[in-house]
C-alpha atoms as a PDB file:
ATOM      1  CA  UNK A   1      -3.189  -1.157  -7.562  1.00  0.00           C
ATOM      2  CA  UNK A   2      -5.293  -0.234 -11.050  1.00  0.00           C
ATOM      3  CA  UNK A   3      -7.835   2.013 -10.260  1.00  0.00           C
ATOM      4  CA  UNK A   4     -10.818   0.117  -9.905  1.00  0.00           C
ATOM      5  CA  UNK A   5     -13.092   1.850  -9.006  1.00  0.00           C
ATOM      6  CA  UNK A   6     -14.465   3.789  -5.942  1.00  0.00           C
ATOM      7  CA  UNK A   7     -14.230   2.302  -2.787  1.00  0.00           C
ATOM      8  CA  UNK A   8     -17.181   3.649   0.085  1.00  0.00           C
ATOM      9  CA  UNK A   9     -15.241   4.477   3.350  1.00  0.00           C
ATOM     10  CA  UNK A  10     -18.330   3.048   5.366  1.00  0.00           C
ATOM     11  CA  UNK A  11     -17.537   1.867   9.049  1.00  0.00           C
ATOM     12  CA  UNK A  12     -17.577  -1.663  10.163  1.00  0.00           C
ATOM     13  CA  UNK A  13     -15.819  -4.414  12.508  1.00  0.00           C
ATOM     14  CA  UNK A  14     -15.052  -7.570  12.677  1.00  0.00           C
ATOM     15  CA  UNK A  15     -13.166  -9.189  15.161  1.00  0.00           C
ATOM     16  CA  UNK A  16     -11.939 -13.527  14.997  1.00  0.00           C
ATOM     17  CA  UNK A  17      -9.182 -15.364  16.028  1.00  0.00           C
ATOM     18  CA  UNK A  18      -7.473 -18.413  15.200  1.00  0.00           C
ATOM     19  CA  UNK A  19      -4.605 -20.604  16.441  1.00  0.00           C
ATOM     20  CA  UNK A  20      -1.704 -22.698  14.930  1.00  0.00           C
ATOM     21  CA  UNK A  21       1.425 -22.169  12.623  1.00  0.00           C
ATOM     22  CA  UNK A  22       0.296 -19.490   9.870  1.00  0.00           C
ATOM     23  CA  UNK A  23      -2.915 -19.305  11.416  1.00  0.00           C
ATOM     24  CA  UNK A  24      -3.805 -15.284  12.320  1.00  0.00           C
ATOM     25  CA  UNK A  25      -4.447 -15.111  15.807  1.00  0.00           C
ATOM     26  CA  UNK A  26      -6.408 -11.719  15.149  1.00  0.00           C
ATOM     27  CA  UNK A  27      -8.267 -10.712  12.515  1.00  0.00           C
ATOM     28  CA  UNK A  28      -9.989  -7.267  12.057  1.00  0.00           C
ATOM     29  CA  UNK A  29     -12.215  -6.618   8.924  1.00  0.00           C
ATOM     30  CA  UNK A  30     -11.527  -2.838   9.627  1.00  0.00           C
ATOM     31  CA  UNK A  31     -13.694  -1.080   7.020  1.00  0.00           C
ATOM     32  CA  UNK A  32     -15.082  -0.767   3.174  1.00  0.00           C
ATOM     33  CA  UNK A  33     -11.930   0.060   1.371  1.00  0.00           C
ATOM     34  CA  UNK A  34      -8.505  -0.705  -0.648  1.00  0.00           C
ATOM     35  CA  UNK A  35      -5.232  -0.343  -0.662  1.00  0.00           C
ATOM     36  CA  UNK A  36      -4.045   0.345   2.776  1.00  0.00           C
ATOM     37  CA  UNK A  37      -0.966   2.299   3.949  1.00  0.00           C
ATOM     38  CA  UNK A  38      -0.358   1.683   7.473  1.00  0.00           C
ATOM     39  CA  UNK A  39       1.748   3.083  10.664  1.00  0.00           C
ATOM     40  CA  UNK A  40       1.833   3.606  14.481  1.00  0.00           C
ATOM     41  CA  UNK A  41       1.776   7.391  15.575  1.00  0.00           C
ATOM     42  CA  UNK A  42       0.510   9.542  18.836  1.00  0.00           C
ATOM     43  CA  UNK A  43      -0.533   5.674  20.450  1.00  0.00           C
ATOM     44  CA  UNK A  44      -2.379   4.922  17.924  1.00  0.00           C
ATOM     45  CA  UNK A  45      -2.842   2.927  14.657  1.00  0.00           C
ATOM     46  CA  UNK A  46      -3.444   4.972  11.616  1.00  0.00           C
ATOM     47  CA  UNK A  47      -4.582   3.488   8.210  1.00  0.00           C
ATOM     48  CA  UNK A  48      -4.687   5.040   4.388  1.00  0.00           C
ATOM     49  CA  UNK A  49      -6.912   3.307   1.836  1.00  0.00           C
ATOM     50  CA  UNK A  50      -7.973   4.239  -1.336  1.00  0.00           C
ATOM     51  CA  UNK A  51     -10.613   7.084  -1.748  1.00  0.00           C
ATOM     52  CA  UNK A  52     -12.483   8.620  -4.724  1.00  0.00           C
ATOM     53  CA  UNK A  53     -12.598  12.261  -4.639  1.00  0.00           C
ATOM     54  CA  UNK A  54     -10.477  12.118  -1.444  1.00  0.00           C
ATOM     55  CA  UNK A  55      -8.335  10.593   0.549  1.00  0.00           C
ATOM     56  CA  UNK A  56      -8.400  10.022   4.439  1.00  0.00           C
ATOM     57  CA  UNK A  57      -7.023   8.276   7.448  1.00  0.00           C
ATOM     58  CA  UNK A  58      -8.037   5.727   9.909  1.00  0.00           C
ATOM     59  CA  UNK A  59      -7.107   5.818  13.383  1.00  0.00           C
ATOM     60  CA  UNK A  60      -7.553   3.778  16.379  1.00  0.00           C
ATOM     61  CA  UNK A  61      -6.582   3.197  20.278  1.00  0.00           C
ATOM     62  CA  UNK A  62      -7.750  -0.019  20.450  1.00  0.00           C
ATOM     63  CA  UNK A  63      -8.074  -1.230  16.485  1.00  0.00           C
ATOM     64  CA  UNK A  64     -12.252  -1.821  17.461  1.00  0.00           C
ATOM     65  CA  UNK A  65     -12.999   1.665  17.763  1.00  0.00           C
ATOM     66  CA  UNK A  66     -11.974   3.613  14.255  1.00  0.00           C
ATOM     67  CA  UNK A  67     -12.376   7.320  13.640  1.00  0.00           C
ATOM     68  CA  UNK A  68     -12.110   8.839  10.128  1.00  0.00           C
ATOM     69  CA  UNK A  69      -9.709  11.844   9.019  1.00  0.00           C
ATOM     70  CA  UNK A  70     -10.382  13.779   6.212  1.00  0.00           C
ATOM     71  CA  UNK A  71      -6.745  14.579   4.162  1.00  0.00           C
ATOM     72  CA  UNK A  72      -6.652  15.535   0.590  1.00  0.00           C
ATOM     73  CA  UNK A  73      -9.107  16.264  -1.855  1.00  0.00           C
ATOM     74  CA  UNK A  74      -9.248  16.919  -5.418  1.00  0.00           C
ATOM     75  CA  UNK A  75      -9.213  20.767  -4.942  1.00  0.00           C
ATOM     76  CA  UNK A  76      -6.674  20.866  -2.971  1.00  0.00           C
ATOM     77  CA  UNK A  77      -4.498  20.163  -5.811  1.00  0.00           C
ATOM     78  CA  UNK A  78      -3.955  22.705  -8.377  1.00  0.00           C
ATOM     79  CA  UNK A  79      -2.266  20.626 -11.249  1.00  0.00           C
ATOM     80  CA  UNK A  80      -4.508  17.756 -10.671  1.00  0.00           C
ATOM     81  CA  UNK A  81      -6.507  18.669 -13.843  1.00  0.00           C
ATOM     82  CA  UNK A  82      -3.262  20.211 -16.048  1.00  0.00           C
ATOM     83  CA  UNK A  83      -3.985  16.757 -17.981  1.00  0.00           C
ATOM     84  CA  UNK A  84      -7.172  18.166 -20.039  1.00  0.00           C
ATOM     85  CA  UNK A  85      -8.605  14.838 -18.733  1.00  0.00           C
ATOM     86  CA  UNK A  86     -12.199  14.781 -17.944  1.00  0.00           C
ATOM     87  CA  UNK A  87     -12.172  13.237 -14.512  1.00  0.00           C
ATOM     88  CA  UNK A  88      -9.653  12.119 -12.072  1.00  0.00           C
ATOM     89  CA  UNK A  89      -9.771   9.775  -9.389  1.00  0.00           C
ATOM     90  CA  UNK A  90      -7.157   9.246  -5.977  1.00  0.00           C
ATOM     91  CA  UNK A  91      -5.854   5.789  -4.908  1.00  0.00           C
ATOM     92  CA  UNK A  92      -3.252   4.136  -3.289  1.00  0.00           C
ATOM     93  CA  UNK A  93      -1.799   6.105  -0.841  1.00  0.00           C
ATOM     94  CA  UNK A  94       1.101   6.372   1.351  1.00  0.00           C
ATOM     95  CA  UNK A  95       1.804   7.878   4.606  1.00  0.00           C
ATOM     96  CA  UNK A  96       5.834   8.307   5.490  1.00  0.00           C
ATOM     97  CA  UNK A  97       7.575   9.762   8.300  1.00  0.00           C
ATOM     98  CA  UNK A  98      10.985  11.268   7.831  1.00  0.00           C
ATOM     99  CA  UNK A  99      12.336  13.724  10.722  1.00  0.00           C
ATOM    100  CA  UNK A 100       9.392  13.665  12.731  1.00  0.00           C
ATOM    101  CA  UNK A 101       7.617  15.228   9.591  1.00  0.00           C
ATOM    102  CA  UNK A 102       5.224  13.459   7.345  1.00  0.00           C
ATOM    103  CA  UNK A 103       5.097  13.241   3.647  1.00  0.00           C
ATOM    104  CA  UNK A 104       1.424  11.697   1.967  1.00  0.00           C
ATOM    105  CA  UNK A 105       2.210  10.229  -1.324  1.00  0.00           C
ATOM    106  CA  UNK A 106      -0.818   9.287  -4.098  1.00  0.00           C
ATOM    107  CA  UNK A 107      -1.703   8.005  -7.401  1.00  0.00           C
ATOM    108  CA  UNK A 108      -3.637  10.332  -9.263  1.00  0.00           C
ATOM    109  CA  UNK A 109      -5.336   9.448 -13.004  1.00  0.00           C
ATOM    110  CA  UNK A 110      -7.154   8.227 -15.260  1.00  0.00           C
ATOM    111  CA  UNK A 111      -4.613   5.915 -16.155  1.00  0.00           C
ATOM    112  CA  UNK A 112      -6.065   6.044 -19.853  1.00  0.00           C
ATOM    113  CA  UNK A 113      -6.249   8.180 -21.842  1.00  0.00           C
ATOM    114  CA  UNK A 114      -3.526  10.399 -20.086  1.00  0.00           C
ATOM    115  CA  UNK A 115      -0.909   9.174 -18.049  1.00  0.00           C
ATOM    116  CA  UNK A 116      -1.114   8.500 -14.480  1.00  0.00           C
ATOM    117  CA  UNK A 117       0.763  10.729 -12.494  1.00  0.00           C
ATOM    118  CA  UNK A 118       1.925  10.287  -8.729  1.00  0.00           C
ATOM    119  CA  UNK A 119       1.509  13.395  -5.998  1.00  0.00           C
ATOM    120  CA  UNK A 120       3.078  13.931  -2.684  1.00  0.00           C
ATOM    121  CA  UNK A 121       2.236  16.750  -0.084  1.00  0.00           C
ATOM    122  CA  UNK A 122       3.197  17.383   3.358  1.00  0.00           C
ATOM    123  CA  UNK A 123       1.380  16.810   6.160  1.00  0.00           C
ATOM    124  CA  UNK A 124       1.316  18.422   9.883  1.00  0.00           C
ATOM    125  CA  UNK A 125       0.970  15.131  11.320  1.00  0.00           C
ATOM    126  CA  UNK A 126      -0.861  11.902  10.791  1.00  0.00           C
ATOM    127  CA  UNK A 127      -4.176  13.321  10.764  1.00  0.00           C
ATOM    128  CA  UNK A 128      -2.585  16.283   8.893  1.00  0.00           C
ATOM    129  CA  UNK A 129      -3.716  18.771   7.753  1.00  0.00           C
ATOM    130  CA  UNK A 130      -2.187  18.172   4.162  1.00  0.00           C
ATOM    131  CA  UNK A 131      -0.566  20.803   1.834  1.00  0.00           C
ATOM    132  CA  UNK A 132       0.263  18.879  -1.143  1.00  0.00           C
ATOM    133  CA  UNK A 133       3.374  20.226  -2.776  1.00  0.00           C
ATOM    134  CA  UNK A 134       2.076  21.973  -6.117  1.00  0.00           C
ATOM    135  CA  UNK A 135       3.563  19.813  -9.057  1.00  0.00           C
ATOM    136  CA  UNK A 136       3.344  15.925  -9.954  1.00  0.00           C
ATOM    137  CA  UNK A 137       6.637  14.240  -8.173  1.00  0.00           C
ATOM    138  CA  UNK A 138       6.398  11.741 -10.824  1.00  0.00           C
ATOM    139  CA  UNK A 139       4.449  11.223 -14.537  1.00  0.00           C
ATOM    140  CA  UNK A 140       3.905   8.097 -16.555  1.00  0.00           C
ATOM    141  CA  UNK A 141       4.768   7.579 -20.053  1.00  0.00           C
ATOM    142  CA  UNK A 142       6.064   4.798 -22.333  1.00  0.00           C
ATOM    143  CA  UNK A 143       4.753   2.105 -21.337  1.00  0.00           C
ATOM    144  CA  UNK A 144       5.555   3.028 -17.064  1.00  0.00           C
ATOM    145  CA  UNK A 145       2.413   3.536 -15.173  1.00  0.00           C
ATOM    146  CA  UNK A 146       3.075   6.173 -12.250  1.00  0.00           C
ATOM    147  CA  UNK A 147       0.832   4.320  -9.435  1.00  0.00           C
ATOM    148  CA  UNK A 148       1.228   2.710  -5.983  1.00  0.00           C
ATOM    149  CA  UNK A 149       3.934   4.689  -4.549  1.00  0.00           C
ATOM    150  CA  UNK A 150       5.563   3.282  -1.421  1.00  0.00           C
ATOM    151  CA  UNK A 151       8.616   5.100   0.220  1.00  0.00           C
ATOM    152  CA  UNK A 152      10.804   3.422   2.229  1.00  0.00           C
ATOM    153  CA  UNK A 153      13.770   5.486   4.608  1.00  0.00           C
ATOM    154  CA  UNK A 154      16.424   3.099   5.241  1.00  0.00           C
ATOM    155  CA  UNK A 155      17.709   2.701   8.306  1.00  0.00           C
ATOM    156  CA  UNK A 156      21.049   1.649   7.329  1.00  0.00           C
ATOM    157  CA  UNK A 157      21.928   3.958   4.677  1.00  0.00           C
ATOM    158  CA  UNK A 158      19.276   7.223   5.115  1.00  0.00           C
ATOM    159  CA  UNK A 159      18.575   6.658   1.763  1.00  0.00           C
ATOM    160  CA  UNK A 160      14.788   7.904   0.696  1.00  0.00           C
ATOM    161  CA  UNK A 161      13.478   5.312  -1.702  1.00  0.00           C
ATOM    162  CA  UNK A 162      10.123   5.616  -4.162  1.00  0.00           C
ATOM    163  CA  UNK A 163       8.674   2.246  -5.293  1.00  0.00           C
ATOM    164  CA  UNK A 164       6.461   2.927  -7.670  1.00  0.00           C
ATOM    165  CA  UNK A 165       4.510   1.340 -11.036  1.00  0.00           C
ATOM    166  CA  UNK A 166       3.398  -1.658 -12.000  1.00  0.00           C
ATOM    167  CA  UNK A 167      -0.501  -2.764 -13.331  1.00  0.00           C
ATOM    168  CA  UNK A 168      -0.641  -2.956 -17.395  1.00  0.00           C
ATOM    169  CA  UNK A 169       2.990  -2.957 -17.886  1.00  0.00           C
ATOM    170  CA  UNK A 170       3.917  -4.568 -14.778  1.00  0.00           C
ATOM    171  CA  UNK A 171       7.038  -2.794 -13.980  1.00  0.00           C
ATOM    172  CA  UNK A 172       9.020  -1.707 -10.919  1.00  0.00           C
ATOM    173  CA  UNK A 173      10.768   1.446 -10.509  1.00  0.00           C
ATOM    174  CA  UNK A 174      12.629   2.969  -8.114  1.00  0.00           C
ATOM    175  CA  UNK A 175      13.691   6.179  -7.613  1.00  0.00           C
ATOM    176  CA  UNK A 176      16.304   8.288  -4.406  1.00  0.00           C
ATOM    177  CA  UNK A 177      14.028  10.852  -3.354  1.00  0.00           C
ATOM    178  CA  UNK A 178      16.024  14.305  -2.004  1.00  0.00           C
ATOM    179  CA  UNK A 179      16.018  15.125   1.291  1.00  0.00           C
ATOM    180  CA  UNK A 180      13.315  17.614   0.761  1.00  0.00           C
ATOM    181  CA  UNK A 181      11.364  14.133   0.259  1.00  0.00           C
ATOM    182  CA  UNK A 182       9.243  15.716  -2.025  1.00  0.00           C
ATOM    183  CA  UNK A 183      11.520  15.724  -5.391  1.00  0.00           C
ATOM    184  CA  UNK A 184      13.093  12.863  -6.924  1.00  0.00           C
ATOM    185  CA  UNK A 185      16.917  13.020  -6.829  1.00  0.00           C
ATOM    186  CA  UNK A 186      17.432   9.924  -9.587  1.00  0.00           C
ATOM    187  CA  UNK A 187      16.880   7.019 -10.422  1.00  0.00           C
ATOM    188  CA  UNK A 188      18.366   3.540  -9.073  1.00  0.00           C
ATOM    189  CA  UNK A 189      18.233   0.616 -11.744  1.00  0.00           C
ATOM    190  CA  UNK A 190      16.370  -2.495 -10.295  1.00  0.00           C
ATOM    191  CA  UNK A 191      15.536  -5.805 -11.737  1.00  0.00           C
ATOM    192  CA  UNK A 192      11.969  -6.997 -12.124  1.00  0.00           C
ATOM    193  CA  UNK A 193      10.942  -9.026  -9.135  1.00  0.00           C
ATOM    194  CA  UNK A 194       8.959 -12.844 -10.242  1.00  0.00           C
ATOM    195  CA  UNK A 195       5.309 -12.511 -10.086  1.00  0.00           C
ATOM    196  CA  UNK A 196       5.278  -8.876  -9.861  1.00  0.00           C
ATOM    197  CA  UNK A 197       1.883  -6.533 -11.259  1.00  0.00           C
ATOM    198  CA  UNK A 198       1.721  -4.097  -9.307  1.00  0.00           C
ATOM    199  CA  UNK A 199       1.761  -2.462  -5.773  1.00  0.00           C
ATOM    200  CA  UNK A 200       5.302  -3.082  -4.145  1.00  0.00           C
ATOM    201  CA  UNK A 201       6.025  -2.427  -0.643  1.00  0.00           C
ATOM    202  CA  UNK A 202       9.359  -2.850   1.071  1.00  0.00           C
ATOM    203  CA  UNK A 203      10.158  -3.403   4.847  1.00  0.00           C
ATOM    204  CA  UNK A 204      13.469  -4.390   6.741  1.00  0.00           C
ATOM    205  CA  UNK A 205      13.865  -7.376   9.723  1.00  0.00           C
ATOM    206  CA  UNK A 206      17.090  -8.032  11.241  1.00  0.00           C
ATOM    207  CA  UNK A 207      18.919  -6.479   8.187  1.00  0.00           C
ATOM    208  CA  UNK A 208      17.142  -8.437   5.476  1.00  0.00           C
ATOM    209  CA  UNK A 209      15.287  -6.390   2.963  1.00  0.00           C
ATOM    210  CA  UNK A 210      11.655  -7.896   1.879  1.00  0.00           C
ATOM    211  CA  UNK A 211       9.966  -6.365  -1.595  1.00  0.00           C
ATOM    212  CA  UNK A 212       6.447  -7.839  -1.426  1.00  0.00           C
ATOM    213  CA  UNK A 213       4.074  -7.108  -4.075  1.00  0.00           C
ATOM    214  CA  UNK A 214       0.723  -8.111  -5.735  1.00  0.00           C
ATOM    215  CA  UNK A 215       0.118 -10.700  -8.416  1.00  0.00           C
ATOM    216  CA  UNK A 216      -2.599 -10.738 -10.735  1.00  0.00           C
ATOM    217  CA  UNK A 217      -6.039  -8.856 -11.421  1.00  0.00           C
ATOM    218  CA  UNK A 218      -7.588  -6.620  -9.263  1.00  0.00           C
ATOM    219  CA  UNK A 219     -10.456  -7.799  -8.942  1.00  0.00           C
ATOM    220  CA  UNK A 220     -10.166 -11.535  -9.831  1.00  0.00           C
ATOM    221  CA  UNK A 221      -9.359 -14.675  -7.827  1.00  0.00           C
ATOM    222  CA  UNK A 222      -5.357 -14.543  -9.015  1.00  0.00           C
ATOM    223  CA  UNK A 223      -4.542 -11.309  -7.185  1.00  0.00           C
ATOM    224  CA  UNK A 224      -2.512 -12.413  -4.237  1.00  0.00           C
ATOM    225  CA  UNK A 225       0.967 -11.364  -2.762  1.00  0.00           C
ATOM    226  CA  UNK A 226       4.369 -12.210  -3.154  1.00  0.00           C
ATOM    227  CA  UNK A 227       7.607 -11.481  -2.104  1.00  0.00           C
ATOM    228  CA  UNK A 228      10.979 -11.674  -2.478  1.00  0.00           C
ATOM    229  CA  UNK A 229      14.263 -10.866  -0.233  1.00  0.00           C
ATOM    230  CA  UNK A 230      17.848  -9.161  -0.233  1.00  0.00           C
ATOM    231  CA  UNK A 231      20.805  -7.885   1.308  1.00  0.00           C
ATOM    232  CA  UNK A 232      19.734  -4.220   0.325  1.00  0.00           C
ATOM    233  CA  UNK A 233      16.632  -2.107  -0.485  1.00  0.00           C
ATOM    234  CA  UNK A 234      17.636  -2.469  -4.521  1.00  0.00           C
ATOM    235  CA  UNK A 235      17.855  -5.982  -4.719  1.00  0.00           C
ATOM    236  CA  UNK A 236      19.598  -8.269  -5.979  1.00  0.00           C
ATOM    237  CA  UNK A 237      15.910  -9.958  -5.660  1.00  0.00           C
ATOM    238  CA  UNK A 238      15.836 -13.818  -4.348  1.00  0.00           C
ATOM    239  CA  UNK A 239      11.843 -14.963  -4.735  1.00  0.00           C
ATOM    240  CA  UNK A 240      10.408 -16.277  -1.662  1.00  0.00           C
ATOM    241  CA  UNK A 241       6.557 -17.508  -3.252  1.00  0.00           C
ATOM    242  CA  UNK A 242       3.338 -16.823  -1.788  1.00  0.00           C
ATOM    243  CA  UNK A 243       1.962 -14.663   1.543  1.00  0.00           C
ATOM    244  CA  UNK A 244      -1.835 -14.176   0.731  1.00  0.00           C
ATOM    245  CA  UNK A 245      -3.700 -16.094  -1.829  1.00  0.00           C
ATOM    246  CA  UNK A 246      -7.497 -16.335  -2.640  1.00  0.00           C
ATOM    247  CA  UNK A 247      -9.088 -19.392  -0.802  1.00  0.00           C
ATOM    248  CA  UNK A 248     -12.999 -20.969  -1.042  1.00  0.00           C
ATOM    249  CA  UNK A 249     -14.310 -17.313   1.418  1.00  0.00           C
ATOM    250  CA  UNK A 250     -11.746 -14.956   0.554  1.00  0.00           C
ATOM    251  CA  UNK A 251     -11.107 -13.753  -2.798  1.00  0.00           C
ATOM    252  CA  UNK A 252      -8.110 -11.929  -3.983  1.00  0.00           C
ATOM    253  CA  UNK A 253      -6.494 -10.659  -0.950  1.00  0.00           C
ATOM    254  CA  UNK A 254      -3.507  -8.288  -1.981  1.00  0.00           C
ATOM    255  CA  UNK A 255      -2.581  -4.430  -2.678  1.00  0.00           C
ATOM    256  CA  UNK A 256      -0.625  -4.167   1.331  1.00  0.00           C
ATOM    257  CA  UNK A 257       2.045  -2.496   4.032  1.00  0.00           C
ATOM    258  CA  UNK A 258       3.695  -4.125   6.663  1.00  0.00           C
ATOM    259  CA  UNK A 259       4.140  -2.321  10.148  1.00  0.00           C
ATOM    260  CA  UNK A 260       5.436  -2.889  13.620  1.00  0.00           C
ATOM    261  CA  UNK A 261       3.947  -2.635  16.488  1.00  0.00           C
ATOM    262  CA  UNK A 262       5.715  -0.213  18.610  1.00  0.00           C
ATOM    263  CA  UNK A 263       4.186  -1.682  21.635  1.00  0.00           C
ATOM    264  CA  UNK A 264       4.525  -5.846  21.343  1.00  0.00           C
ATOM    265  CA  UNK A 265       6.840  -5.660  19.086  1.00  0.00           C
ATOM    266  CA  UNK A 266       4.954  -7.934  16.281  1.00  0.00           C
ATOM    267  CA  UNK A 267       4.544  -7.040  12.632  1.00  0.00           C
ATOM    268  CA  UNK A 268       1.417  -6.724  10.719  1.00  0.00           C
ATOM    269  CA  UNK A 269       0.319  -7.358   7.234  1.00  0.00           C
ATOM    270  CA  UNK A 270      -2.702  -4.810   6.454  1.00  0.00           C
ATOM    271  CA  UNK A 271      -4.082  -5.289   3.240  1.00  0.00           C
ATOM    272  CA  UNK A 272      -7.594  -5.691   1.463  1.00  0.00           C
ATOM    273  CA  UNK A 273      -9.764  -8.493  -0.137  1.00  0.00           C
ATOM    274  CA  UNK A 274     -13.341  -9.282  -1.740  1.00  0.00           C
ATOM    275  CA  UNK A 275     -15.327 -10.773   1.177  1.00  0.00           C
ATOM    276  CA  UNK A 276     -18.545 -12.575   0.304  1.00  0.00           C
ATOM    277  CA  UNK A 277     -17.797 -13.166  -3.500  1.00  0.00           C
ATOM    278  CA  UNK A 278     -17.401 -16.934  -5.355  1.00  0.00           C
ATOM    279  CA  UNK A 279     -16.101 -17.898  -8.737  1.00  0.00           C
ATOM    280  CA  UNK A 280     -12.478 -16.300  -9.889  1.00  0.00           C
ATOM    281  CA  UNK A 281     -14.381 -12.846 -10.622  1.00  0.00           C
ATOM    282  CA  UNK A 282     -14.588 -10.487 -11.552  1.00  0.00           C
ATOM    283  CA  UNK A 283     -15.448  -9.015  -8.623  1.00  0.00           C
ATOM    284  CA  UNK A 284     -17.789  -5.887  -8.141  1.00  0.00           C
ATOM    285  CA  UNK A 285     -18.679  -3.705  -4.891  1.00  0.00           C
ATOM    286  CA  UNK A 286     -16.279  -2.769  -2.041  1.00  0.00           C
ATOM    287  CA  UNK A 287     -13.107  -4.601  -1.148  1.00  0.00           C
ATOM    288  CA  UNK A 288     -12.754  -4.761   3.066  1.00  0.00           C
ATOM    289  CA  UNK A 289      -9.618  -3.522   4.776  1.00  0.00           C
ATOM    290  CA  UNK A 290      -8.022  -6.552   7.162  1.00  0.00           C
ATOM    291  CA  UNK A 291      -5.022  -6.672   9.497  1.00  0.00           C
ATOM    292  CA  UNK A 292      -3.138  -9.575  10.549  1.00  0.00           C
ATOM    293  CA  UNK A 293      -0.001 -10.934  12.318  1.00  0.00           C
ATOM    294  CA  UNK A 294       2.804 -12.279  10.515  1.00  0.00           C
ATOM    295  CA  UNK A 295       5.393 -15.096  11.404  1.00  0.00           C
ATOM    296  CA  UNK A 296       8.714 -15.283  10.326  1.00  0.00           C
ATOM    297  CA  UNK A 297      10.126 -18.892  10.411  1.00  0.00           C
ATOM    298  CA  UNK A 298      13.924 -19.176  12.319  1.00  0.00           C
ATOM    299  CA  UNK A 299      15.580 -18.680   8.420  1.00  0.00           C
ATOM    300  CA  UNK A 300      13.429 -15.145   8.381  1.00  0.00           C
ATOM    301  CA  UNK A 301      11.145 -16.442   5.820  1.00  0.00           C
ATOM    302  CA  UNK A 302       7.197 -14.948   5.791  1.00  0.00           C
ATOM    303  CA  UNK A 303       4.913 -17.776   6.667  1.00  0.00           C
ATOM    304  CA  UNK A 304       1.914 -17.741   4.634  1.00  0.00           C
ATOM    305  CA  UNK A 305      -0.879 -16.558   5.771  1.00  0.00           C
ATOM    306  CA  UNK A 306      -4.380 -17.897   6.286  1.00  0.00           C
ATOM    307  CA  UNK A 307      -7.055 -16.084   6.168  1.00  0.00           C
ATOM    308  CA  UNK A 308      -9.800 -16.428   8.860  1.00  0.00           C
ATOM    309  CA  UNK A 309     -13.296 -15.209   9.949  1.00  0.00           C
END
């Protein structure tokens, strides 16, 4: 997403269900926070949201019980201030595992006046520790902001695939990483997706490829996500409409990753939205992590989903 400010990693639960086609039949308000990457590791759940100085993970057993990991922080990366900018800030993660290693991707800014720039380094395991990998993997410029990186290791092909950009300019890139995963080998032309801002996120199902994405302002009513499908990772791009969308209690759910259950077998969406907000924004305070189930329809479409309690 834009950086938007810094978002509190305080603890807190909530736990609701609900019934009926496109309904969530669990809902957990996991904690203060934005921008979650999401996978299952070691029997557990493990979750990346947005920091500000720092970035960390969530894991849990049971997804009631949560336990915080420190990862990366400012110092620990050298170049982070090669810029002359006065301040920097860390958002929108992403966790990857290639190999049986793990690679932690990140925005790093101010978007303005400097470029944003995006950061990988390589981690031990999901709870790392993290040695990031000494240079920017990626630097904005000309109207392409380097944010929201999301890598994606197809299954069919092995190919290693950056999705990055988005916000102010709204536009999607996408870029073969090497098989050191942490250098980009070139980059792959795509078309612009409809309804696309910012904060892209691909996943496969039963060899269809889905690109969701968010829509909209950060912190205003219109954020939501989309997404679109294809017959590979690259596109071409066929627009499917809306999965989340602000409703009369929640307020601009979006900025996501999908992920599988290793166990049941059932995908998640785990994303974040403004809880206890009215009017179309903006917004100010802390945005709440959520995780919920998602249907696919016999054609493979996403059911949208409603948000619950």
């Amino acid at each position: 997403m834009h950086l938007g400010g810094k978002a509190a990693l305080a603890a807190a639960l909530l736990l609701a269900s609900g019934a009926g086609a496109g309904a969530a039949q669990e809902v957990r308000s996991v904690f203060a926070g934005a921008d979650p990457s999401a996978l299952f590791a070691d029997g557990k759940m493990w979750i990346y949201p947005t920091g500000g100085d720092g970035l960390q993970a969530w894991s849990s057993a049971d997804r009631r019980r949560w336990t915080k990991h420190p990862l990366l922080r400012l110092s620990d990366i050298r170049w982070a201030k090669d810029d002359g900018a006065p301040v920097h800030f860390l958002w929108a993660p992403d966790m990857v595992v290639d190999q049986g290693r793990y690679y932690f991707y990140y925005s790093i800014g101010p978007q303005n006046p400097t470029p944003s720039r995006l950061g990988v380094a390589v981690c031990s395991g999901p709870a790392g520790p993290c040695t990031d990998s000494g240079k920017p993997l990626l630097t904005g410029g000309d109207g392409f902001e380097a944010i929201d990186p999301a890598v994606f290791v197809d299954p069919a092909s092995g190919r290693r695939l950056l999705y990055a950009g988005g916000s102010a300019g709204a536009k999607l890139r996408v870029f073969e990483l090497a098989p050191d995963m942490v250098t980009i080998a070139r980059e792959i032309p795509v078309d612009q997706p409809p309804q696309f801002t910012e904060g892209a996120f691909l996943h496969e199902r039963d060899g269809t490829y889905y690109l969701s994405y968010s829509h909209g302002r950060w912190n205003r009513a219109d954020y939501s996500v989309h997404y679109a499908t294809a017959p590979s990772p690259t596109g071409p791009w066929t627009y499917r409409g809306v999965i989340l969308q602000a409703d009369a209690k929640y307020k601009g759910p979006g900025h996501h990753s999908f992920v599988r259950d290793p166990e049941s077998g059932e995908w998640l969406i785990v994303y974040h939205r403004w809880e206890g907000q009215t009017g179309d924004g903006p917004y100010r305070g802390e945005r709440q992590v959520a995780i919920q189930p998602i249907r696919y329809d016999a054609a493979g479409l996403i059911e949208p989903v409603r948000m619950t309690e």
